[in-house]
Protein backbone atom coordinates (compact mmCIF):
# COMPACT_ATOMS: atom_id res chain seq x y z
CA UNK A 1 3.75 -22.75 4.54
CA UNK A 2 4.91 -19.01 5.73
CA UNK A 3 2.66 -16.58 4.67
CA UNK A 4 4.90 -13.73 5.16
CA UNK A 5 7.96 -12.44 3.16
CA UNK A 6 9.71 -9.76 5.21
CA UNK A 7 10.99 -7.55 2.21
CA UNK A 8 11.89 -3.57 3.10
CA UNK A 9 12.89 -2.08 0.05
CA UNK A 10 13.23 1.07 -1.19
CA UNK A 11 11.57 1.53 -5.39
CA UNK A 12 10.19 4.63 -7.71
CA UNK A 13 6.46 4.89 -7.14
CA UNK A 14 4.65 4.32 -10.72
CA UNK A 15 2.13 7.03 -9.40
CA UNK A 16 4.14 9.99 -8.07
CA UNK A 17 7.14 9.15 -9.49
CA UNK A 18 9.16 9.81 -6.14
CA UNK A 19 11.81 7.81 -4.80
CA UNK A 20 10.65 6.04 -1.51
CA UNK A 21 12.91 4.74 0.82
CA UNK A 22 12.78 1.26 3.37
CA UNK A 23 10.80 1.63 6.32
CA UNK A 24 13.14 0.31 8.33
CA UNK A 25 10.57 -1.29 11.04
CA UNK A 26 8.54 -3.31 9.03
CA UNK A 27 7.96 -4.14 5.02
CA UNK A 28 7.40 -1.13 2.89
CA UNK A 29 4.15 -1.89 0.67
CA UNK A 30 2.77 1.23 -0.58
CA UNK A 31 4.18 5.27 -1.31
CA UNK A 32 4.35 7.35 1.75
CA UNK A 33 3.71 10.44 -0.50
CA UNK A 34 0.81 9.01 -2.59
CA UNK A 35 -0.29 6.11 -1.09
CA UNK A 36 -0.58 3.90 -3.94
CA UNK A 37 0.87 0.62 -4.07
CA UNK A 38 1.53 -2.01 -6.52
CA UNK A 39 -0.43 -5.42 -7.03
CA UNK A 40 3.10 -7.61 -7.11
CA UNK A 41 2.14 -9.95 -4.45
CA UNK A 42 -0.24 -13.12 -3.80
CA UNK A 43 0.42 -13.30 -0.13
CA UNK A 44 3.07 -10.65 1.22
CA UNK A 45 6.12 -10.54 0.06
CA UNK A 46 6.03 -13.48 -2.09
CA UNK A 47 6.03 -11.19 -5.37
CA UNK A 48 4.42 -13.64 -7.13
CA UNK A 49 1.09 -11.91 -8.37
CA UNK A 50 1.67 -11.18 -12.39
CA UNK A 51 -1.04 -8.52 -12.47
CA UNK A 52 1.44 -5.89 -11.66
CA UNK A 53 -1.52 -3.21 -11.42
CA UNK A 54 -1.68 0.00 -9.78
CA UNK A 55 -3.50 0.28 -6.60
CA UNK A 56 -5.07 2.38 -6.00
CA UNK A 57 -6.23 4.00 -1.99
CA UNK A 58 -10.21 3.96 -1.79
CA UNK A 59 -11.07 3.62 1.60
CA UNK A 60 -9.65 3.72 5.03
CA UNK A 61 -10.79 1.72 8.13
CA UNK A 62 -9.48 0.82 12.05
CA UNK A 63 -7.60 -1.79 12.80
CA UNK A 64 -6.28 -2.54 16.22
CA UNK A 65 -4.65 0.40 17.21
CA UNK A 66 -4.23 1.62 13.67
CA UNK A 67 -5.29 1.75 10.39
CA UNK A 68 -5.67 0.07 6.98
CA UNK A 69 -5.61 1.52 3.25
CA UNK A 70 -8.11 -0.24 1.29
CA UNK A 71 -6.88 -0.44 -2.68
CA UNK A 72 -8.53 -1.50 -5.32
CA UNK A 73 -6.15 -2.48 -7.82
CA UNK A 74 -6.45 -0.95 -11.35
CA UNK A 75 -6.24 -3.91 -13.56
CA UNK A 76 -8.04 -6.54 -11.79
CA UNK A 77 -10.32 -4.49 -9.34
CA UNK A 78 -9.11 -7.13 -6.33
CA UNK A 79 -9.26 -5.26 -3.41
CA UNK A 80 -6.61 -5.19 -1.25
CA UNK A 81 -5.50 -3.62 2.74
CA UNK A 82 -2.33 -2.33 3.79
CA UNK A 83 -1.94 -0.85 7.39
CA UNK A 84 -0.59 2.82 7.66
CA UNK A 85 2.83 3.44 7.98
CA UNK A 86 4.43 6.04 10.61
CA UNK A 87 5.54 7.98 7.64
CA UNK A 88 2.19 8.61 5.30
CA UNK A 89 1.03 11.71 4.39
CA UNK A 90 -1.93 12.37 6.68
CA UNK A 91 -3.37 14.79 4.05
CA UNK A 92 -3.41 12.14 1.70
CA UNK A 93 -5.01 10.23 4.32
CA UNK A 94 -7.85 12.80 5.10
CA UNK A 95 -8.33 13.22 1.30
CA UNK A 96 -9.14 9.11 0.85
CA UNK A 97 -11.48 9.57 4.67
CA UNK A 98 -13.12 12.27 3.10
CA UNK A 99 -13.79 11.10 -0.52
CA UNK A 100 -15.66 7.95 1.11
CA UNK A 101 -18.57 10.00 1.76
């Protein structure tokens, strides 16, 4: 069963209310300007979770040669990791590093 959905598509973020465009190298899954993302999928891409809460960024952490956002989504606390896109906001970034402690 694939596991993975490629979908790259630009939407309004419910949070900021800014209009965020595709990534263009990978799937887009969260704002650039906020972070915040939306609980829409089960496993990525499928856009078959109908909890369709805000999540929200909590936590950052290292992964690979990167990093994840860790949510926790507002309606059904279910945590949840994205990895950082070339485009975030690094002060957003350093505000969710910084609020951990």
């Amino acid at each position: 069963m694939k596991r993975f959905n490629m979908i790259d598509e630009g939407f309004k973020c419910e949070k900021c209310k800014k209009m965020v465009a595709p990534l263009k190298y990978t799937a887009r899954d969260h704002c650039p300007y906020c972070l915040y993302s939306k609980h829409v999928d089960i496993y990525p891409g499928d856009r078959n979770n109908q909890c369709l809460g805000l999540l929200i960024p909590i936590d950052i952490e290292k992964f690979k040669n990167s990093y994840k956002i860790i949510y926790r989504c507002s309606r059904c606390n279910q945590l949840h990791k994205n990895i950082i896109a070339e485009d975030d906001n690094f002060d957003e970034i350093l505000k969710i590093m910084q609020n951990k402690t």
